[in-house]
Protein backbone atom coordinates (compact mmCIF):
# COMPACT_ATOMS: atom_id res chain seq x y z
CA UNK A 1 -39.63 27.93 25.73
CA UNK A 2 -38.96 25.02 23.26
CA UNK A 3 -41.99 22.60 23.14
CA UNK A 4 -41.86 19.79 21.59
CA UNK A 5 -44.32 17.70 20.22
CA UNK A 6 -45.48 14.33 22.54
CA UNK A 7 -43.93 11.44 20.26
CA UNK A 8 -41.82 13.23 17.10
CA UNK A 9 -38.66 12.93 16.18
CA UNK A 10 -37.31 16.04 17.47
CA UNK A 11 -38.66 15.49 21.60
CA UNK A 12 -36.82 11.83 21.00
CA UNK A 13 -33.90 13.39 19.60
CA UNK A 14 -34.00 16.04 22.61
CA UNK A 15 -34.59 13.46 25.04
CA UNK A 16 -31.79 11.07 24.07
CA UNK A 17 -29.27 14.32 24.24
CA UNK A 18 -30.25 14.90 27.42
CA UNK A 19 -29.49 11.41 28.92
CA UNK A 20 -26.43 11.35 26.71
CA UNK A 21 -27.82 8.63 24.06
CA UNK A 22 -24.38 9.01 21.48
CA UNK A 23 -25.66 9.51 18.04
CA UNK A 24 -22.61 9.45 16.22
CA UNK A 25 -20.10 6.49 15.32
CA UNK A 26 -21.49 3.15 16.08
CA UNK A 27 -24.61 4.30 17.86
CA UNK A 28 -28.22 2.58 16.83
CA UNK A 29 -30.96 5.79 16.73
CA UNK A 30 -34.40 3.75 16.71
CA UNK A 31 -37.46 6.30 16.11
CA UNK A 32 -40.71 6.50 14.69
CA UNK A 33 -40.13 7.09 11.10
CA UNK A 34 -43.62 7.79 10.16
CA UNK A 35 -46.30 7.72 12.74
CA UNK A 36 -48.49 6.45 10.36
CA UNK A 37 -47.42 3.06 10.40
CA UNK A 38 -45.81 3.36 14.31
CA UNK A 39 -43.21 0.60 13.32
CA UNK A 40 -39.76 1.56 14.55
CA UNK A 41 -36.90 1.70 11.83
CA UNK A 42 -33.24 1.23 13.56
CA UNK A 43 -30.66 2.79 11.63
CA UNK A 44 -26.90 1.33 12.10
CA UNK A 45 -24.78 4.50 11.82
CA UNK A 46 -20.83 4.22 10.63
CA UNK A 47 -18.39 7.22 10.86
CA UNK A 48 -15.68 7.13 8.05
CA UNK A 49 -13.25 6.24 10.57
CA UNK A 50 -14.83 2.79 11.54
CA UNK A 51 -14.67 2.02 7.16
CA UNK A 52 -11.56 3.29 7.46
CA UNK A 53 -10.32 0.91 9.86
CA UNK A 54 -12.41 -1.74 8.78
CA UNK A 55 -10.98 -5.42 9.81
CA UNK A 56 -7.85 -3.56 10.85
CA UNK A 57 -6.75 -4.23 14.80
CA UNK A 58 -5.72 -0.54 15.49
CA UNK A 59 -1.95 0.33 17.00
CA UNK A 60 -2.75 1.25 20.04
CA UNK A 61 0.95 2.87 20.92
CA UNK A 62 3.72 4.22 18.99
CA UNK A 63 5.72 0.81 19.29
CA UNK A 64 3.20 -1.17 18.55
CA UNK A 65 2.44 -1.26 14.69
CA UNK A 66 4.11 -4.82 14.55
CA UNK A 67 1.92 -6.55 17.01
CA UNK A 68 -1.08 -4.95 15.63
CA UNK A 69 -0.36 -5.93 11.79
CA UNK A 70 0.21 -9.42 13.46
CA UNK A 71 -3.02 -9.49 15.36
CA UNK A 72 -4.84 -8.05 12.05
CA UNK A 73 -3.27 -10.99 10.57
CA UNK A 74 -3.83 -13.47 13.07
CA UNK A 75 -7.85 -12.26 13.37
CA UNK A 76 -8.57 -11.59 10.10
CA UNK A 77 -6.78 -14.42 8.39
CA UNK A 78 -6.97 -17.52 10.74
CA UNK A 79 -9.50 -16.60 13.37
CA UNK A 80 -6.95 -16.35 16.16
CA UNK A 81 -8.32 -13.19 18.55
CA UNK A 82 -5.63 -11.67 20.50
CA UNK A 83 -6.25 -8.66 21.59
CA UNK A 84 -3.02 -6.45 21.20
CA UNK A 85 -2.54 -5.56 24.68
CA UNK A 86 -2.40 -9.46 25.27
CA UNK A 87 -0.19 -10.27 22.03
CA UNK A 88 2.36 -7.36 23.26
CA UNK A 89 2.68 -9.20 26.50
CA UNK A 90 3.25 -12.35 25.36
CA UNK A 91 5.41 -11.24 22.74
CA UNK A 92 7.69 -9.58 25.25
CA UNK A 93 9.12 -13.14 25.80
CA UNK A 94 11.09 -12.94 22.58
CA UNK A 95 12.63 -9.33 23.63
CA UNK A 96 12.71 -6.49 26.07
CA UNK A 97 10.85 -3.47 27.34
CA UNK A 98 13.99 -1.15 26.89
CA UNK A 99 14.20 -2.63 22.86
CA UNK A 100 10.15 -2.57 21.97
CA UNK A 101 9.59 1.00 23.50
CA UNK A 102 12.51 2.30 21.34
CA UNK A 103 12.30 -0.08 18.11
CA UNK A 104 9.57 -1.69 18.22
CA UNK A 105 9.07 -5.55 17.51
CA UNK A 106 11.06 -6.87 14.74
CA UNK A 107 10.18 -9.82 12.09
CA UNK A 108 12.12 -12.13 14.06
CA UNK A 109 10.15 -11.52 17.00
CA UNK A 110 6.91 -12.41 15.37
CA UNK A 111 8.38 -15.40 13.97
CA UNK A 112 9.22 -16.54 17.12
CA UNK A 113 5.77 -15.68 18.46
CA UNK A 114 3.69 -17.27 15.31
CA UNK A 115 5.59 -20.67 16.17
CA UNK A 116 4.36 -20.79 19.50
CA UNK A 117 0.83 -20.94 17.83
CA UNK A 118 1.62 -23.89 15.87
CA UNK A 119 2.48 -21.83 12.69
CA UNK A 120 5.94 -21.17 10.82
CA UNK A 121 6.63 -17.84 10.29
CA UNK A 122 8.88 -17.27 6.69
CA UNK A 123 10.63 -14.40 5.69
CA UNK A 124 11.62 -13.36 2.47
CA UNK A 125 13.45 -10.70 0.20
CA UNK A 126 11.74 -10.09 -2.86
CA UNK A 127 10.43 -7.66 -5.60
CA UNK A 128 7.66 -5.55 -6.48
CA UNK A 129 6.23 -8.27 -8.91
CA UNK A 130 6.36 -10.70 -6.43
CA UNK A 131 3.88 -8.78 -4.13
CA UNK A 132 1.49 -9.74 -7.58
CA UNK A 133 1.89 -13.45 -6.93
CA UNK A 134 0.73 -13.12 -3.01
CA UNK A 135 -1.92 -16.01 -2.46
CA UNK A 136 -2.31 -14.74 1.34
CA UNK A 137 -1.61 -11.47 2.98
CA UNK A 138 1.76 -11.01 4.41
CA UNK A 139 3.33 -7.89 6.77
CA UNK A 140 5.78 -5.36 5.10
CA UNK A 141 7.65 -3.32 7.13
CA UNK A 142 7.73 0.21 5.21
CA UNK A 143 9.34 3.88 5.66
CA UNK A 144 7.17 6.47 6.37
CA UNK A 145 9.46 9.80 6.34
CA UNK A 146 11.81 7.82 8.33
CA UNK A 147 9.13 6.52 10.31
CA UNK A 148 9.75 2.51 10.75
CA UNK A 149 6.46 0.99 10.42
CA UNK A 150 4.43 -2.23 9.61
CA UNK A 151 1.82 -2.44 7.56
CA UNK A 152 -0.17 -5.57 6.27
CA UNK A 153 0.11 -6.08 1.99
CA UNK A 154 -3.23 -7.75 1.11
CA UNK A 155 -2.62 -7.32 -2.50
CA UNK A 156 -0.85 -5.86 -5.62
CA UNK A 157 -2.52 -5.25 -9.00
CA UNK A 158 -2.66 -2.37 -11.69
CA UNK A 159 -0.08 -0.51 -10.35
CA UNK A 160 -1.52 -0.08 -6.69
CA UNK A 161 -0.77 -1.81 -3.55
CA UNK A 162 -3.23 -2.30 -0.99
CA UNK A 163 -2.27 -2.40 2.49
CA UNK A 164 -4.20 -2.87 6.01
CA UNK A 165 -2.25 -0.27 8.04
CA UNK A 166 -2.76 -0.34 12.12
CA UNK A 167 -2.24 3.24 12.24
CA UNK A 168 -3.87 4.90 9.17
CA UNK A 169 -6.56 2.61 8.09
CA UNK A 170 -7.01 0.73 5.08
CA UNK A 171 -5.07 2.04 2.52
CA UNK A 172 -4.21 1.87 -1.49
CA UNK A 173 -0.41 3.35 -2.34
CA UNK A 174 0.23 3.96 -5.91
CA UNK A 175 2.90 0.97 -6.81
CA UNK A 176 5.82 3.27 -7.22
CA UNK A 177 5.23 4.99 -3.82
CA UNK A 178 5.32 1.93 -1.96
CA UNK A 179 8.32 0.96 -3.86
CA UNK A 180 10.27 3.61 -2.15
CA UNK A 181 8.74 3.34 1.03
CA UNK A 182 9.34 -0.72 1.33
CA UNK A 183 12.60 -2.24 1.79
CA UNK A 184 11.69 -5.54 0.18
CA UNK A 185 11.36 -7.27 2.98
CA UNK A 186 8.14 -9.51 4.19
CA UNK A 187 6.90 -12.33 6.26
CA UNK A 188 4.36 -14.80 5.72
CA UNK A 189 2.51 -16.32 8.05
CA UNK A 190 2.12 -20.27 7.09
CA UNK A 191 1.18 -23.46 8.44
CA UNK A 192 -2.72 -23.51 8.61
CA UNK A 193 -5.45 -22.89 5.61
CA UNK A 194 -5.95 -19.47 5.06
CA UNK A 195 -9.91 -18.58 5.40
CA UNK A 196 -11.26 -18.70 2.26
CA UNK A 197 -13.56 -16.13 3.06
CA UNK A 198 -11.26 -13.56 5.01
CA UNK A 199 -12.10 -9.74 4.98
CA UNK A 200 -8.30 -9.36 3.97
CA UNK A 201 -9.25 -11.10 0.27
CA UNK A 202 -12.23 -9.03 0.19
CA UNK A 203 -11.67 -5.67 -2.40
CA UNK A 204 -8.87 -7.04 -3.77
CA UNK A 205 -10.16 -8.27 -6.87
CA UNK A 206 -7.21 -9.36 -8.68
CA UNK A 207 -5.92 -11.15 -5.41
CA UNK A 208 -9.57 -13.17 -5.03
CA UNK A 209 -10.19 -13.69 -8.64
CA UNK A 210 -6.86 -15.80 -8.41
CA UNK A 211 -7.48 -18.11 -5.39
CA UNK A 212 -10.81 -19.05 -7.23
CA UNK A 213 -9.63 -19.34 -10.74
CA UNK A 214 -6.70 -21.89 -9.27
CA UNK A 215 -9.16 -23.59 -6.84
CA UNK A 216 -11.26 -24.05 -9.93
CA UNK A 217 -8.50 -25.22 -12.39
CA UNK A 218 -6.75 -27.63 -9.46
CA UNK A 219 -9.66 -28.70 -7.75
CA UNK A 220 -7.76 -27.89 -4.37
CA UNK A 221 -7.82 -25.49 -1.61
CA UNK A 222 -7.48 -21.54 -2.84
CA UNK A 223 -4.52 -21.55 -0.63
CA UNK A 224 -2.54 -24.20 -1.01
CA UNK A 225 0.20 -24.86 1.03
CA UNK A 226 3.51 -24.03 -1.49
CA UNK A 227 5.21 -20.68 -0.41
CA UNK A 228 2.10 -18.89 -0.87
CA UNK A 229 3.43 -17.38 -3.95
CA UNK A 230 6.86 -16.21 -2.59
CA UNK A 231 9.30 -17.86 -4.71
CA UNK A 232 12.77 -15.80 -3.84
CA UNK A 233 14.91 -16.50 -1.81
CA UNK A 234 14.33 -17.65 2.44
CA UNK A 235 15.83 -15.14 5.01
CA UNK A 236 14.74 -16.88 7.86
């Protein structure tokens, strides 16, 4: 028989199995470090699939990769919460069952949804360098071995891209992958200040170190309300 001593580790480690304490992804273990001291140490434990998915509002069906890179957009960017079960619903106004089971939600669909929350909703054609000039995120829709699928750009420096993606995490795609992945197409979300201090600027060096340095120069808001660096041509 296994005895364990009144008070270590291992009998608190036993116990909390027992009663089914999880000890893996989010789950806070408290114990007694060192009984010396008897102050209890709680330890915040992350899998790599929380960092993975990060400030990312997970797809939660095969359809729905556009609501989700919306929601990560709306959350993330402009403190809007919807959760994606909610955002599919309302969404629904703008198409039908029958459509978003088999295709998904398209661009236009968001747009029409984004201008219900008081925002305008642009979309654009445009190049590889322009993805450089972003001064906000904006949603791509990309082919993944002839998989249709949104994704959200945050940036574009030195040759990578990096992308929020609602069903793989966050991600960083060398330049010329993404280039034949992406059909040029993406839509920005406009109308309201970006946050300054959204997750989606965060580890994107080249993308924050321009807000600030133009914030700095200007004296004005790092997102300033002028096409948010998307200078080709409107599609709708």
């Amino acid at each position: 028989m296994l005895r364990l001593r009144k008070g270590s580790l291992c009998r608190q480690l036993f116990v909390g199995i027992l009663l089914g304490m999880p000890l893996l992804g989010h789950a806070q273990l408290a114990f007694d470090a060192n009984e010396m001291v008897g102050v209890p140490i709680v330890k915040t434990i992350h899998t790599m699939r929380d960092l993975r998915y990060r400030n990312i509002v997970r797809q939660q069906y095969d359809f729905s990769c556009g609501s989700a890179a919306l929601a990560t957009l709306l959350k993330y960017g402009y403190g809007i919460d919807i959760p994606e079960p909610e955002l599919i619903k309302q969404m629904m106004t703008f198409s039908t069952p029958e459509i978003v089971i088999k295709n998904g939600f398209s661009m236009l669909d968001m747009k029409k949804f984004v201008e219900t929350l008081g925002f305008r909703g642009r979309g654009y054609r445009v190049d590889m360098a322009a993805l450089h000039q972003l001064r906000v995120p904006v949603i791509a829709l990309i082919d993944i071995k002839g998989y249709q699928h949104f994704v959200v750009i945050k940036a574009a420096a030195e040759g990578r891209v990096f992308v929020a993606d609602p069903a793989l995490g966050n991600r960083i795609v060398e330049e010329d992958v993404f280039a034949q992945q992406w059909n040029g197409l993406v839509l920005a979300v406009v109308g309201k200040p970006f946050k300054e201090d959204s997750p989606l600027l965060q580890g994107n060096e080249s993308l924050a170190m321009k807000l600030r340095d133009r914030a700095l120069a200007t004296g004005t808001s790092p997102t300033p309300m002028v096409d948010f660096g998307l200078i080709r041509s409107d599609l709708f």
